[in-house]
C-alpha atoms as a PDB file:
ATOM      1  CA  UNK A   1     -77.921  -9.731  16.387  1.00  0.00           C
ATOM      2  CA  UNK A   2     -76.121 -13.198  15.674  1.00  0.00           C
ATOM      3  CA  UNK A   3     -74.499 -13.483  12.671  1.00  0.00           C
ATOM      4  CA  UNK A   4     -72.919 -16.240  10.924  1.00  0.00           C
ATOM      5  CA  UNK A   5     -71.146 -14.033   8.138  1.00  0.00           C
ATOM      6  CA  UNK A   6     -69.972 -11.554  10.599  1.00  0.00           C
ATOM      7  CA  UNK A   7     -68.428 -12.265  13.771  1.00  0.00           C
ATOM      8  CA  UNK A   8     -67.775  -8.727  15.523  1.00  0.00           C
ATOM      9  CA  UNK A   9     -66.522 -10.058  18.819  1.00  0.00           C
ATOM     10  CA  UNK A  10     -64.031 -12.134  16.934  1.00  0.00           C
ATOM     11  CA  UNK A  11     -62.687  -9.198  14.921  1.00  0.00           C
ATOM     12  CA  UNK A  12     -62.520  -7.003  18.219  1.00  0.00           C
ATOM     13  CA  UNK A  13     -60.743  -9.900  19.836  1.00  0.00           C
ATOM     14  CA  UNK A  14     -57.926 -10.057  17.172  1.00  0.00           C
ATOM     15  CA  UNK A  15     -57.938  -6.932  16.811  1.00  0.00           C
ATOM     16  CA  UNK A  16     -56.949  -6.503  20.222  1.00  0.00           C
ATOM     17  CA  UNK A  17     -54.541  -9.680  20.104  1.00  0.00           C
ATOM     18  CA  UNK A  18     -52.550  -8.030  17.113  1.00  0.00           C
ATOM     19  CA  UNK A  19     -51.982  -4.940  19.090  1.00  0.00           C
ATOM     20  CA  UNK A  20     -50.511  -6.522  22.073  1.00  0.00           C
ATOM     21  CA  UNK A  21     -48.422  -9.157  19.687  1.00  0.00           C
ATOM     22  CA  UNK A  22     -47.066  -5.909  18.101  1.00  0.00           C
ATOM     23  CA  UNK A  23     -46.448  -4.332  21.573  1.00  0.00           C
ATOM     24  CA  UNK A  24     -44.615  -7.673  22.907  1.00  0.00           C
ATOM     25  CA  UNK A  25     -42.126  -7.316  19.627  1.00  0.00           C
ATOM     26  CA  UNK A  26     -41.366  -3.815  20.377  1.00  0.00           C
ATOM     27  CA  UNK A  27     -40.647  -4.762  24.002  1.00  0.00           C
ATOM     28  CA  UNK A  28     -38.705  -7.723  23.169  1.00  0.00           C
ATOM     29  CA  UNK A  29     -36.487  -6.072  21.050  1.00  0.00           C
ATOM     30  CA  UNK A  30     -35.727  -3.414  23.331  1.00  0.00           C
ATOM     31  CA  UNK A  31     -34.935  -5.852  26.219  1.00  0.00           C
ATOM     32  CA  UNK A  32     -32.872  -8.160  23.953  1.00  0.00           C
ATOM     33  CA  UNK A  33     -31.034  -4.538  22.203  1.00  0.00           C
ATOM     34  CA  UNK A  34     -31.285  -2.716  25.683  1.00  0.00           C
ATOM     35  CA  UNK A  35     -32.191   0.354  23.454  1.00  0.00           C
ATOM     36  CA  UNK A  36     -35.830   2.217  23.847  1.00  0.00           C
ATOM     37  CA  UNK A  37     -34.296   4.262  20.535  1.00  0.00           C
ATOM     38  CA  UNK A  38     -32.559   1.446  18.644  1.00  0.00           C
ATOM     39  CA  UNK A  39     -32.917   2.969  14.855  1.00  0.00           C
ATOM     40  CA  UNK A  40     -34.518   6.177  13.832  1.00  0.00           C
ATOM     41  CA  UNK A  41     -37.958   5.001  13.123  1.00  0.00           C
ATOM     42  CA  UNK A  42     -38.027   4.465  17.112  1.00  0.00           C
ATOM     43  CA  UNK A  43     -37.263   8.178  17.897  1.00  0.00           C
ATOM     44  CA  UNK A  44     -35.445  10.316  14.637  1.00  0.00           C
ATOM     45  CA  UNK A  45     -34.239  13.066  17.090  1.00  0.00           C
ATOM     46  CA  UNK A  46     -33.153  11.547  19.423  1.00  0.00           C
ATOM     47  CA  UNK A  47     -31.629   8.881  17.373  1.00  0.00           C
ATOM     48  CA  UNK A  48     -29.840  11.606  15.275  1.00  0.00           C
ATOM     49  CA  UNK A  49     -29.007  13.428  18.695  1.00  0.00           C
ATOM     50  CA  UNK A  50     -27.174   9.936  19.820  1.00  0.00           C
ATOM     51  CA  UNK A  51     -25.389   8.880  16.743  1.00  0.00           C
ATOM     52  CA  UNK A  52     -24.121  12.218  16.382  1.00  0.00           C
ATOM     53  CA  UNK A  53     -22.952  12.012  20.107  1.00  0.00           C
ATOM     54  CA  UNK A  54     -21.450   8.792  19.228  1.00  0.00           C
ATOM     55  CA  UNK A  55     -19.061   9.850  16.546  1.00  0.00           C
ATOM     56  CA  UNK A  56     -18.035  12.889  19.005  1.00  0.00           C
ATOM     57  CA  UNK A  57     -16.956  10.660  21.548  1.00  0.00           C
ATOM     58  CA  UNK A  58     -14.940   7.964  19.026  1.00  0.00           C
ATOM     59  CA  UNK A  59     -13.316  11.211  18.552  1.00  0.00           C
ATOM     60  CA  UNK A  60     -12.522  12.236  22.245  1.00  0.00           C
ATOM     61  CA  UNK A  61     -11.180   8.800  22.320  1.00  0.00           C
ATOM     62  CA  UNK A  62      -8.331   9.628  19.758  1.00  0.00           C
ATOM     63  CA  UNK A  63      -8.381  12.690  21.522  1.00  0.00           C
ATOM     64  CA  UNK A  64      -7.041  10.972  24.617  1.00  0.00           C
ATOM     65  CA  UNK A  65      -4.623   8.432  22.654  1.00  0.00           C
ATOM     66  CA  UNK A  66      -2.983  12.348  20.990  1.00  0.00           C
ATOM     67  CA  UNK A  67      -2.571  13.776  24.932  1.00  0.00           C
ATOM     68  CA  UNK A  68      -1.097  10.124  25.873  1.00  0.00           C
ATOM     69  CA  UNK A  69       1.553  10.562  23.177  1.00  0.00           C
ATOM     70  CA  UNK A  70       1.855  14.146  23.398  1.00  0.00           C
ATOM     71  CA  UNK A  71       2.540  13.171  27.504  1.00  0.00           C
ATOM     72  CA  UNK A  72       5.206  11.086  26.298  1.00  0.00           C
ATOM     73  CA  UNK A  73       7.466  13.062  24.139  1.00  0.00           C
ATOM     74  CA  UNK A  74       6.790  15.716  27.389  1.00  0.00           C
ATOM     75  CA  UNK A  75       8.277  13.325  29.924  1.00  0.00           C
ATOM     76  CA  UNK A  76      10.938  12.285  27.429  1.00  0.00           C
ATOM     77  CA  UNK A  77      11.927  16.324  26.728  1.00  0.00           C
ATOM     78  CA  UNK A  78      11.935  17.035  30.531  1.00  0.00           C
ATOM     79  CA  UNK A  79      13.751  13.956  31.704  1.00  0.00           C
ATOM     80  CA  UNK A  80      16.724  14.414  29.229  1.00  0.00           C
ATOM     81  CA  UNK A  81      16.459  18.231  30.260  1.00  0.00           C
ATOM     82  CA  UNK A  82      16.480  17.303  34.239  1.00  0.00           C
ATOM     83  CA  UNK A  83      19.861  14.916  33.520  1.00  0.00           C
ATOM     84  CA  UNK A  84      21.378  18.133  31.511  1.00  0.00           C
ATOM     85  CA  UNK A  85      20.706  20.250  34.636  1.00  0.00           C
ATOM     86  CA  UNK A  86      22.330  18.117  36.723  1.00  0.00           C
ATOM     87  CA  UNK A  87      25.542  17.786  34.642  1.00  0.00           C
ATOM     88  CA  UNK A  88      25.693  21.547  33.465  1.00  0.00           C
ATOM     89  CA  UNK A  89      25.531  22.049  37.286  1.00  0.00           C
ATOM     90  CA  UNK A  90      28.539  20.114  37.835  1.00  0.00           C
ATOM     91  CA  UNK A  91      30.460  21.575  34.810  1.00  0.00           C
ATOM     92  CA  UNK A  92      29.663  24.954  36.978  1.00  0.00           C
ATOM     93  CA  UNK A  93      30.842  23.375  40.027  1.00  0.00           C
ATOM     94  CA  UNK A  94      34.168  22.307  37.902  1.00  0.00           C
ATOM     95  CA  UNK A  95      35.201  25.863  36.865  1.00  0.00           C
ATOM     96  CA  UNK A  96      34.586  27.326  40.275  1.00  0.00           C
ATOM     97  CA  UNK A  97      37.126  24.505  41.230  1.00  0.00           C
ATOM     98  CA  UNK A  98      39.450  25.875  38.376  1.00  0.00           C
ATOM     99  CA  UNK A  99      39.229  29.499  40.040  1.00  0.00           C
ATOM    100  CA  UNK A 100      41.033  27.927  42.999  1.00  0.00           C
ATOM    101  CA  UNK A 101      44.843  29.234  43.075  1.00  0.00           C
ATOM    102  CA  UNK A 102      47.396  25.919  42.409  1.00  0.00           C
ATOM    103  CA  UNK A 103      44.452  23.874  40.749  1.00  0.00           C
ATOM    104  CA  UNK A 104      45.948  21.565  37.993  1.00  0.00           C
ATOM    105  CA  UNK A 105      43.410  23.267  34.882  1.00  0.00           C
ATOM    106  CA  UNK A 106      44.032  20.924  32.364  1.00  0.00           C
ATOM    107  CA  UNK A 107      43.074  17.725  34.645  1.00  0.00           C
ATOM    108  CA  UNK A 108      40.006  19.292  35.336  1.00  0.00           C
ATOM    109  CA  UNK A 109      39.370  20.425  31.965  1.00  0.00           C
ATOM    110  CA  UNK A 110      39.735  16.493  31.120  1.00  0.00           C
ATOM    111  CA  UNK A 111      36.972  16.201  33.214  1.00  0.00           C
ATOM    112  CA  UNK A 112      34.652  18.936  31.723  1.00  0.00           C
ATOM    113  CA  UNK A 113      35.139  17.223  28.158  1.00  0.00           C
ATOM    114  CA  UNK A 114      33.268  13.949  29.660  1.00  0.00           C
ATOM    115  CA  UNK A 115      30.720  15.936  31.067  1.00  0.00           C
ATOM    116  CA  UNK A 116      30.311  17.695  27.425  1.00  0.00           C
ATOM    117  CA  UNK A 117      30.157  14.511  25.782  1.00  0.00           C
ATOM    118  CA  UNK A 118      27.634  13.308  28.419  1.00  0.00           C
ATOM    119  CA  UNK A 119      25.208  16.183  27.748  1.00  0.00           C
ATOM    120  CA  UNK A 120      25.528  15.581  24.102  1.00  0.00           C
ATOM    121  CA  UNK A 121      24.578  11.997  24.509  1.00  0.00           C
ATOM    122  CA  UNK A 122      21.652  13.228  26.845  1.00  0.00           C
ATOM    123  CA  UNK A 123      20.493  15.876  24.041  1.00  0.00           C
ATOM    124  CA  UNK A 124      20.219  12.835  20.835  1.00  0.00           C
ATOM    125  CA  UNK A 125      19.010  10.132  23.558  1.00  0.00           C
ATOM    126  CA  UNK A 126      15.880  12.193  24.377  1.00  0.00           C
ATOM    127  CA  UNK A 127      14.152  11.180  21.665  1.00  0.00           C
ATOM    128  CA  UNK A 128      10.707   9.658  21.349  1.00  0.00           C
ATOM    129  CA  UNK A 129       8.275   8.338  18.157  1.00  0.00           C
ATOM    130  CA  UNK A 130      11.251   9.706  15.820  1.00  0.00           C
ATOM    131  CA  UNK A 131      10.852  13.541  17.326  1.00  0.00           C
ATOM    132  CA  UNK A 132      13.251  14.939  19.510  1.00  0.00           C
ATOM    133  CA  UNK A 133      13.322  18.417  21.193  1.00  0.00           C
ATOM    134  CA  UNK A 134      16.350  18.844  22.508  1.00  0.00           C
ATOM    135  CA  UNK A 135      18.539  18.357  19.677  1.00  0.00           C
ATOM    136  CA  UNK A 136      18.014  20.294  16.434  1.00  0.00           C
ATOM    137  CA  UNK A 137      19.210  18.641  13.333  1.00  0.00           C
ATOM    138  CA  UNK A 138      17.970  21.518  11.000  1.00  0.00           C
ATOM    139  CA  UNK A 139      18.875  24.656  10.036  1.00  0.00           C
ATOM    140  CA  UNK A 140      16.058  26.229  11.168  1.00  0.00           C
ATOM    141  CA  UNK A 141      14.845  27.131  14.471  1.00  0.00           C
ATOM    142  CA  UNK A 142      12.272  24.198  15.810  1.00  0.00           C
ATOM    143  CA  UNK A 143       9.298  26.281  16.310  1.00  0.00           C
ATOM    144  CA  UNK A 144       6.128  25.392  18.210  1.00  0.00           C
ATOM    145  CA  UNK A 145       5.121  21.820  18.564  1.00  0.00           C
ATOM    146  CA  UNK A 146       0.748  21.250  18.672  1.00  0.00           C
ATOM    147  CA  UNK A 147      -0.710  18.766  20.698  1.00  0.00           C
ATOM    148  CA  UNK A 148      -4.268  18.089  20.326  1.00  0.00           C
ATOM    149  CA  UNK A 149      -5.886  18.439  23.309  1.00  0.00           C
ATOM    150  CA  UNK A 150      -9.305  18.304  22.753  1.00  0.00           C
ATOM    151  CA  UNK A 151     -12.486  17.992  20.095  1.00  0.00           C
ATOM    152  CA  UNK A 152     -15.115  20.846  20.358  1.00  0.00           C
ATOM    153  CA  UNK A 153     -18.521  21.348  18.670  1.00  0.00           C
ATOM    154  CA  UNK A 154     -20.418  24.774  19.034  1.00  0.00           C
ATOM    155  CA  UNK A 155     -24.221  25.435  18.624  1.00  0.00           C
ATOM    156  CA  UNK A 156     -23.955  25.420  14.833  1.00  0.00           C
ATOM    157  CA  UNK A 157     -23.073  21.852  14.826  1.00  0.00           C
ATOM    158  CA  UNK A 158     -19.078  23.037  13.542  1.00  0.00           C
ATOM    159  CA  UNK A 159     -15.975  21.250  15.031  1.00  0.00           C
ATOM    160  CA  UNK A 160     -13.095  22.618  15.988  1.00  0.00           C
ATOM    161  CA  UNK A 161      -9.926  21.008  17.779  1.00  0.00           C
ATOM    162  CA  UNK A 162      -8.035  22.294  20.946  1.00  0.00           C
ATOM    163  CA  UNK A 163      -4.328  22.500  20.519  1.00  0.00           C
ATOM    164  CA  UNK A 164      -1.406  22.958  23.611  1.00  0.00           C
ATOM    165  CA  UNK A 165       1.101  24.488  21.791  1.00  0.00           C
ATOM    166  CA  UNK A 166       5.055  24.100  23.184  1.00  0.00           C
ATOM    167  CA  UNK A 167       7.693  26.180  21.953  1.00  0.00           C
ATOM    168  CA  UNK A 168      10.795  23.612  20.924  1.00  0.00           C
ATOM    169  CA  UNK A 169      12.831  26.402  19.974  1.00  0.00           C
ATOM    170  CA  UNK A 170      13.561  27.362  23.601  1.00  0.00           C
ATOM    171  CA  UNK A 171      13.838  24.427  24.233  1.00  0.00           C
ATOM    172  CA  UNK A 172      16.745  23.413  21.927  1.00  0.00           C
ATOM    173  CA  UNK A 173      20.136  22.446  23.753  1.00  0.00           C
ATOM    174  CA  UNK A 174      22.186  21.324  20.709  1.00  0.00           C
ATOM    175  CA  UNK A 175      22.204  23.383  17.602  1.00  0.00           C
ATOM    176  CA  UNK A 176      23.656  20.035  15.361  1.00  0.00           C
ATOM    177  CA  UNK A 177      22.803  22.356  12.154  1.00  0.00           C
ATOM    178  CA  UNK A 178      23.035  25.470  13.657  1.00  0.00           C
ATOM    179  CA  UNK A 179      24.918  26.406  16.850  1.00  0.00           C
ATOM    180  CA  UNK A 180      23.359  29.594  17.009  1.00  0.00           C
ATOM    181  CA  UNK A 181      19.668  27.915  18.366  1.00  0.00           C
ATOM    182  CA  UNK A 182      21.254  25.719  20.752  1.00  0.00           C
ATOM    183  CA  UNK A 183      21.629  26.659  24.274  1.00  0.00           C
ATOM    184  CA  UNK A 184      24.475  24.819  24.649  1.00  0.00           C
ATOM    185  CA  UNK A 185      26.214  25.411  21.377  1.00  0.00           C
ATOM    186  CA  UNK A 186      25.614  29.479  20.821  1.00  0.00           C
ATOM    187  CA  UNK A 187      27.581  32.406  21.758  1.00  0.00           C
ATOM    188  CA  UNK A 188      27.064  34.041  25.037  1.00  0.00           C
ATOM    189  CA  UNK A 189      28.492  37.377  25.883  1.00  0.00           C
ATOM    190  CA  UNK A 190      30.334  36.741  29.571  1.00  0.00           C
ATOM    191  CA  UNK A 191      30.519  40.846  29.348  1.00  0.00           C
ATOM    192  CA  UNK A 192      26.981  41.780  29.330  1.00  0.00           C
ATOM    193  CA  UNK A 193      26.703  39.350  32.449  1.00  0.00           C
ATOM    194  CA  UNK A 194      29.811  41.289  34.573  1.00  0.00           C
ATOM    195  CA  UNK A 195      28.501  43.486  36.952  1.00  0.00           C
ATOM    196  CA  UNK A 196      31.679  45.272  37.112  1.00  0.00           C
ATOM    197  CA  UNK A 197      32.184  45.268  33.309  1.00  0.00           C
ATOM    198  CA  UNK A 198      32.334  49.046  31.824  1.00  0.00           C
ATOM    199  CA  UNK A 199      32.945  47.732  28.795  1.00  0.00           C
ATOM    200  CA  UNK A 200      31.171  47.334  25.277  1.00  0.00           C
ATOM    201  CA  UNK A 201      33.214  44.930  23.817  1.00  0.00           C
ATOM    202  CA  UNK A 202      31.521  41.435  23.764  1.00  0.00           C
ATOM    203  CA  UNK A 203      33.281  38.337  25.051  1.00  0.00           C
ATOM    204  CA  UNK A 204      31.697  35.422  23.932  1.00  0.00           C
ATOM    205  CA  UNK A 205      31.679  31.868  25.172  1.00  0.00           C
ATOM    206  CA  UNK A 206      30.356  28.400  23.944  1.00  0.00           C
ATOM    207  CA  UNK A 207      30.078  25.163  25.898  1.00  0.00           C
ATOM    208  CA  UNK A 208      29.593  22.292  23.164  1.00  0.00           C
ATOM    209  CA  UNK A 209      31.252  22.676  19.548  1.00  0.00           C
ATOM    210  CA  UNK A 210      29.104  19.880  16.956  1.00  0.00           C
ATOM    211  CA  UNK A 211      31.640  21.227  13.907  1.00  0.00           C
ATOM    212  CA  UNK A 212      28.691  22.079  12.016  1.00  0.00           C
ATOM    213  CA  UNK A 213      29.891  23.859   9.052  1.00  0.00           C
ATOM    214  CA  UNK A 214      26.302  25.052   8.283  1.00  0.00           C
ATOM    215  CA  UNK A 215      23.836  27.457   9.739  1.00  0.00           C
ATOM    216  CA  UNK A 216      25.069  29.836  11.498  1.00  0.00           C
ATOM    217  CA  UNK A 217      28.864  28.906  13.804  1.00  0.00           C
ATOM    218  CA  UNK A 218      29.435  30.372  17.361  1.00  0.00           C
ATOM    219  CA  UNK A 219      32.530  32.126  16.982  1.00  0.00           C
ATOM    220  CA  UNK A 220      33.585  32.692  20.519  1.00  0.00           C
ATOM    221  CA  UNK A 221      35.675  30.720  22.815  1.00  0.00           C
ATOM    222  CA  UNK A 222      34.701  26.986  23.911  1.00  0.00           C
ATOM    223  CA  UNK A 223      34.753  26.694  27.330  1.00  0.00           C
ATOM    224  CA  UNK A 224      37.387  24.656  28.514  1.00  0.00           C
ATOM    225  CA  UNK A 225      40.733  24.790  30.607  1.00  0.00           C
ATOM    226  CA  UNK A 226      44.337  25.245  29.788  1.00  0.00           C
ATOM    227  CA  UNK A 227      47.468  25.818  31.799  1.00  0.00           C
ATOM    228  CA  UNK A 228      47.496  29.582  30.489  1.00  0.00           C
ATOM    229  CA  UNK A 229      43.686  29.782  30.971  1.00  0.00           C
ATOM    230  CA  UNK A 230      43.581  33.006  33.820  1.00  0.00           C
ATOM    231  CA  UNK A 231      41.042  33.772  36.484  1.00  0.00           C
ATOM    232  CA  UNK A 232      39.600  36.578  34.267  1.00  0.00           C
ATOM    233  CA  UNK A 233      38.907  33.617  31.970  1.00  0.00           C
ATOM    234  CA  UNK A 234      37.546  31.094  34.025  1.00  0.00           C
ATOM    235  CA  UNK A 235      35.065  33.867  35.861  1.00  0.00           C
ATOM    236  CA  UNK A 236      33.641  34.564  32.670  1.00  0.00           C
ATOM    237  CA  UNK A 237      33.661  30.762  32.003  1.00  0.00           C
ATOM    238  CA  UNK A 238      31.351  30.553  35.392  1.00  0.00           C
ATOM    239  CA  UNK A 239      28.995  33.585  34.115  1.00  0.00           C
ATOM    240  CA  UNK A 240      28.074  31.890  31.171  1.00  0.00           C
ATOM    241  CA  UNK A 241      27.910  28.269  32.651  1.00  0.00           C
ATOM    242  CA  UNK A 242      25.803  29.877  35.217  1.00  0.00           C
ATOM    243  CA  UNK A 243      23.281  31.564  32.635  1.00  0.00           C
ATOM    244  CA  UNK A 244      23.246  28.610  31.009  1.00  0.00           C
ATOM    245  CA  UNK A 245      21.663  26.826  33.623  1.00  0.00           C
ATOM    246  CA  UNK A 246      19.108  29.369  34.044  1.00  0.00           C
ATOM    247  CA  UNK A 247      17.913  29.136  30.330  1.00  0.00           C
ATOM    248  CA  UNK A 248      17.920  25.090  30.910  1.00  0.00           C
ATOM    249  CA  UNK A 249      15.721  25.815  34.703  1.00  0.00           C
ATOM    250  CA  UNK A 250      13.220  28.146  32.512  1.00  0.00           C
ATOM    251  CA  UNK A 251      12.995  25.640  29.897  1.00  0.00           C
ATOM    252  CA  UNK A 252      12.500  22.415  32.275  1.00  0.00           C
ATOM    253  CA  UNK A 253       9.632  24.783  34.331  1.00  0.00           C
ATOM    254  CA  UNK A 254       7.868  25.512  31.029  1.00  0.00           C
ATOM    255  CA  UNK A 255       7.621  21.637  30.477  1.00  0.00           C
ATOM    256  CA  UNK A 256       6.569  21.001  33.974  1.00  0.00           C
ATOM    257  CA  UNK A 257       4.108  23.389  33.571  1.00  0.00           C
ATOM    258  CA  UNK A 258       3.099  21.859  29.767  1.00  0.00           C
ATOM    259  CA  UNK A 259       2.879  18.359  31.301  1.00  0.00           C
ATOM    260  CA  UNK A 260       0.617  19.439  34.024  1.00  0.00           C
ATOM    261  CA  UNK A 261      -1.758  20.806  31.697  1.00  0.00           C
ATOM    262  CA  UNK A 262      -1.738  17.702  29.557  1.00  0.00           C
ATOM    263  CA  UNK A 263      -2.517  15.988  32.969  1.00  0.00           C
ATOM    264  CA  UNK A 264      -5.307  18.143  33.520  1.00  0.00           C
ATOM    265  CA  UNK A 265      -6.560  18.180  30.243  1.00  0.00           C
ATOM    266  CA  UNK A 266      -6.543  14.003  30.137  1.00  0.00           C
ATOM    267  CA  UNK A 267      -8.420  14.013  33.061  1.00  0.00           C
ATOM    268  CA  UNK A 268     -10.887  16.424  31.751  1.00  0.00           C
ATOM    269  CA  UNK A 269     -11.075  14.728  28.456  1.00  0.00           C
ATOM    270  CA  UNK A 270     -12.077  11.690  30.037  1.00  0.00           C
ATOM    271  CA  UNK A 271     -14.964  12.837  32.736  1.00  0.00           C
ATOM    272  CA  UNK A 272     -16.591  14.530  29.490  1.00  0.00           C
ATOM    273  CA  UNK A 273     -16.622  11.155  27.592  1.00  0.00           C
ATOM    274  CA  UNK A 274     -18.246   9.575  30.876  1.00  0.00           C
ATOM    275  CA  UNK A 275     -20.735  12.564  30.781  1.00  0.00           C
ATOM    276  CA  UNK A 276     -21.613  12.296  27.106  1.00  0.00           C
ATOM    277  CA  UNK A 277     -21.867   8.621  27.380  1.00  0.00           C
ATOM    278  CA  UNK A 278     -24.598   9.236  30.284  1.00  0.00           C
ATOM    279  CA  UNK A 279     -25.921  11.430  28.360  1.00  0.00           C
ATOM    280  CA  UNK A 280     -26.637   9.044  25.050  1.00  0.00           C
ATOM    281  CA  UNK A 281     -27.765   6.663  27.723  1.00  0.00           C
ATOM    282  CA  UNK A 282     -30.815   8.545  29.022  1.00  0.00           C
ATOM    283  CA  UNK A 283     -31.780   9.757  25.788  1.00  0.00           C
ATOM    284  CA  UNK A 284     -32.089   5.927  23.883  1.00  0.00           C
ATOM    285  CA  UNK A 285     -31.309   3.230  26.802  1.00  0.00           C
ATOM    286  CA  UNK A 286     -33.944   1.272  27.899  1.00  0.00           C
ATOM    287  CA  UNK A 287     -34.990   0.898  31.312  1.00  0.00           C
ATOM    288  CA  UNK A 288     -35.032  -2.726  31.723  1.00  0.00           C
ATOM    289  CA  UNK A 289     -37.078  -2.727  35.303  1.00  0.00           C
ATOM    290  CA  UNK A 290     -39.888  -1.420  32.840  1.00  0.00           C
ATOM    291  CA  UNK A 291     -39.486  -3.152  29.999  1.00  0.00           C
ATOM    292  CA  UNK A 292     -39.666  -6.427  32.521  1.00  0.00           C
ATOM    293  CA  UNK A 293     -42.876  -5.466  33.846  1.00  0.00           C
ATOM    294  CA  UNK A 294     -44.195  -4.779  30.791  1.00  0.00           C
ATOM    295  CA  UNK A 295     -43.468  -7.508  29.126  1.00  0.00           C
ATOM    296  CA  UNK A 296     -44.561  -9.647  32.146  1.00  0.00           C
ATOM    297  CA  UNK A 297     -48.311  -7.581  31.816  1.00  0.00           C
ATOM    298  CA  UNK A 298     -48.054  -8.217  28.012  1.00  0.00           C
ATOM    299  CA  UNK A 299     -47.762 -11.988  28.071  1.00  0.00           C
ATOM    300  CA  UNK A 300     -50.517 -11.720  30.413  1.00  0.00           C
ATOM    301  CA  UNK A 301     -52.786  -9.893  28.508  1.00  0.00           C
ATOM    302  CA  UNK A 302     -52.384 -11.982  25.147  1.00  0.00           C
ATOM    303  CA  UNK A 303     -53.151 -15.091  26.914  1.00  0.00           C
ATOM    304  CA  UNK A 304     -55.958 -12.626  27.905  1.00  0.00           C
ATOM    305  CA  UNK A 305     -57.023 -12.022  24.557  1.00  0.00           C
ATOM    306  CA  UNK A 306     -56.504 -15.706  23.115  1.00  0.00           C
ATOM    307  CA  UNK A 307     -58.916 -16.486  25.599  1.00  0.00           C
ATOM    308  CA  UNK A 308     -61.369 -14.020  24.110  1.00  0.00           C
ATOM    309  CA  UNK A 309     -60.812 -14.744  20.699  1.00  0.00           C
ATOM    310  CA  UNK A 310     -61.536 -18.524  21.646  1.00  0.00           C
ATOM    311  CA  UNK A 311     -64.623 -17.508  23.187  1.00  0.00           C
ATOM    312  CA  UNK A 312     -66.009 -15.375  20.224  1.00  0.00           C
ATOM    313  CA  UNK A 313     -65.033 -18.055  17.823  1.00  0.00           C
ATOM    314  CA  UNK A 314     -67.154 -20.711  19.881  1.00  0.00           C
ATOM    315  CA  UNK A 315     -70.217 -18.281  19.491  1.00  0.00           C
ATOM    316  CA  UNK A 316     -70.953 -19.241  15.784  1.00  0.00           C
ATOM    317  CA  UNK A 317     -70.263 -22.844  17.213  1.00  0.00           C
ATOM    318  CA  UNK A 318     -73.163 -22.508  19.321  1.00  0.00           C
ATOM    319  CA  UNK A 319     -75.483 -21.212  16.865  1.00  0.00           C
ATOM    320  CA  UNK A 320     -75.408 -24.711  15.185  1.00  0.00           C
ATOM    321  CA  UNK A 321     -77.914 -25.935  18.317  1.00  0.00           C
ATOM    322  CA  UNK A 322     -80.833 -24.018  17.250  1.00  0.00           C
ATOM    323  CA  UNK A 323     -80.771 -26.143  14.344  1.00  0.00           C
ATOM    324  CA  UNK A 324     -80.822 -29.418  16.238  1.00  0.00           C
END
């Protein structure tokens, strides 16, 4: 039946037309956004998957900016502790001099007060963003320094951080508050380290005095050389140089170690943020070779359907001739 009140094809036509115009917006606006899931009307879980995903990452970023500093005050710790080494090894190198029979003592104990100065300059030097772990101001032991390492979130949706923890107190050369924490400033017993010592009686040495009058003082001998200094002496002077060094070798391997697991952990921190970001990306990216072709059919089917809707319009048009 033709009807000039109700045009059916017409309706059908725009009917159709509307649908593909509201098709060609959403396809638009995911080729101009380059997001299939661009709010969560588009897709809520996935959208709440991806913003959540998001903020996780922002925070792997800081993440990575914490292991970068925490890398630095590593490297600074370890290369004043490497310069030490090498200077505490030639204070050793010094006394076994001194041991020699005719040595002049006191010229070489002229020399072993410039290389204590030089490690005390080496121990406040190593200092980076105002923290330094190699001299101890306080008068408490430095404890463990946290770095974090890394930002976790278990099936529960609950955070947690990762933490590489470094113990400064062993790694504490100069005891400026306390002489008692620093390697170089505490008592060491030069009898316990005799092998051919029967005796109990302690005979403690020191390397570096800082004339703190707090904490707690190292009341043995400073090491250093006099004409009356004897070979006894500057044996046990050797023992405790030597053990010295050891504690400094122990301490610059646990950095080494610490560093290389910052290392690590940096570059595991930062293939996880290039997984995650995949990860957002195939759950709300849009594929644009799609979206293309769609769009292309799209633009092709609305000139499609303004052709139809022309030609159902023009049918109440032609019922005009029966009049005639």
């Amino acid at each position: 039946m033709t009807s000039i009140m109700t045009n059916s094809s017409a309706m059908a036509a725009l009917a159709t037309l509307r649908s593909i115009s509201a098709d060609m917006d959403t396809t638009q606006a995911r080729i101009s956004s380059g997001y299939r899931v661009g709010s969560a009307a588009d897709n809520s879980a996935y959208w709440s998957i991806a913003t959540t995903m998001r903020s996780d990452n922002k925070a792997l970023s800081t993440v990575q900016d914490a292991l970068g500093l925490g890398a630095a005050k590593v490297d600074t710790a370890y290369t004043g502790m490497n310069s030490a080494l090498e200077v505490v090894s030639e204070i050793k190198a010094k006394l076994v001099a001194a041991r020699e029979p005719g040595v002049d003592k006191t010229k070489i104990d002229k020399e072993l007060t410039e290389l204590k100065n030089q490690l005390v300059s080496i121990s406040e030097s190593a200092s980076f963003s105002g923290e330094n772990w190699l001299n101890n101001t306080g008068t408490a032991a430095a404890g463990t320094k946290n770095i974090v390492g890394g930002f976790n979130r278990d099936g529960n949706g609950k955070v947690t951080l990762t933490t590489l923890d470094i113990d400064a107190s062993s790694l504490t050369l100069i005891g400026a508050g306390n002489e008692s924490l620093g390697i170089l400033t505490k008592d060491i017993d030069a009898n316990a380290l005799d092998p051919a010592s029967t005796s109990t009686t302690a005979r403690n040495y020191y390397l570096i005095d800082t004339g703190s009058t707090t904490g707690t003082q190292a009341s043995g001998t400073q090491i250093s050389l006099s004409a009356t200094t004897t070979d006894a002496d500057v044996e046990d002077m050797i023992r405790v140089v030597d053990s010295i060094f050891t504690q400094m070798t122990d301490a610059a391997s646990n950095l080494g170690a610490v560093n290389k697991r910052i290392s690590m952990q940096e570059d595991f921190v930062s293939n996880l943020r290039s997984s995650i970001e995949k990860g957002i990306g195939r759950l709300v990216d849009a594929n644009m070779n799609e979206e293309s072709t769609r769009l292309k059919a799209l633009q092709v089917q609305q000139q499609l359907g303004i052709q139809a809707l022309s030609i159902a319009n023009s049918n109440s048009q032609n019922v005009l001739s029966l009049f005639r």
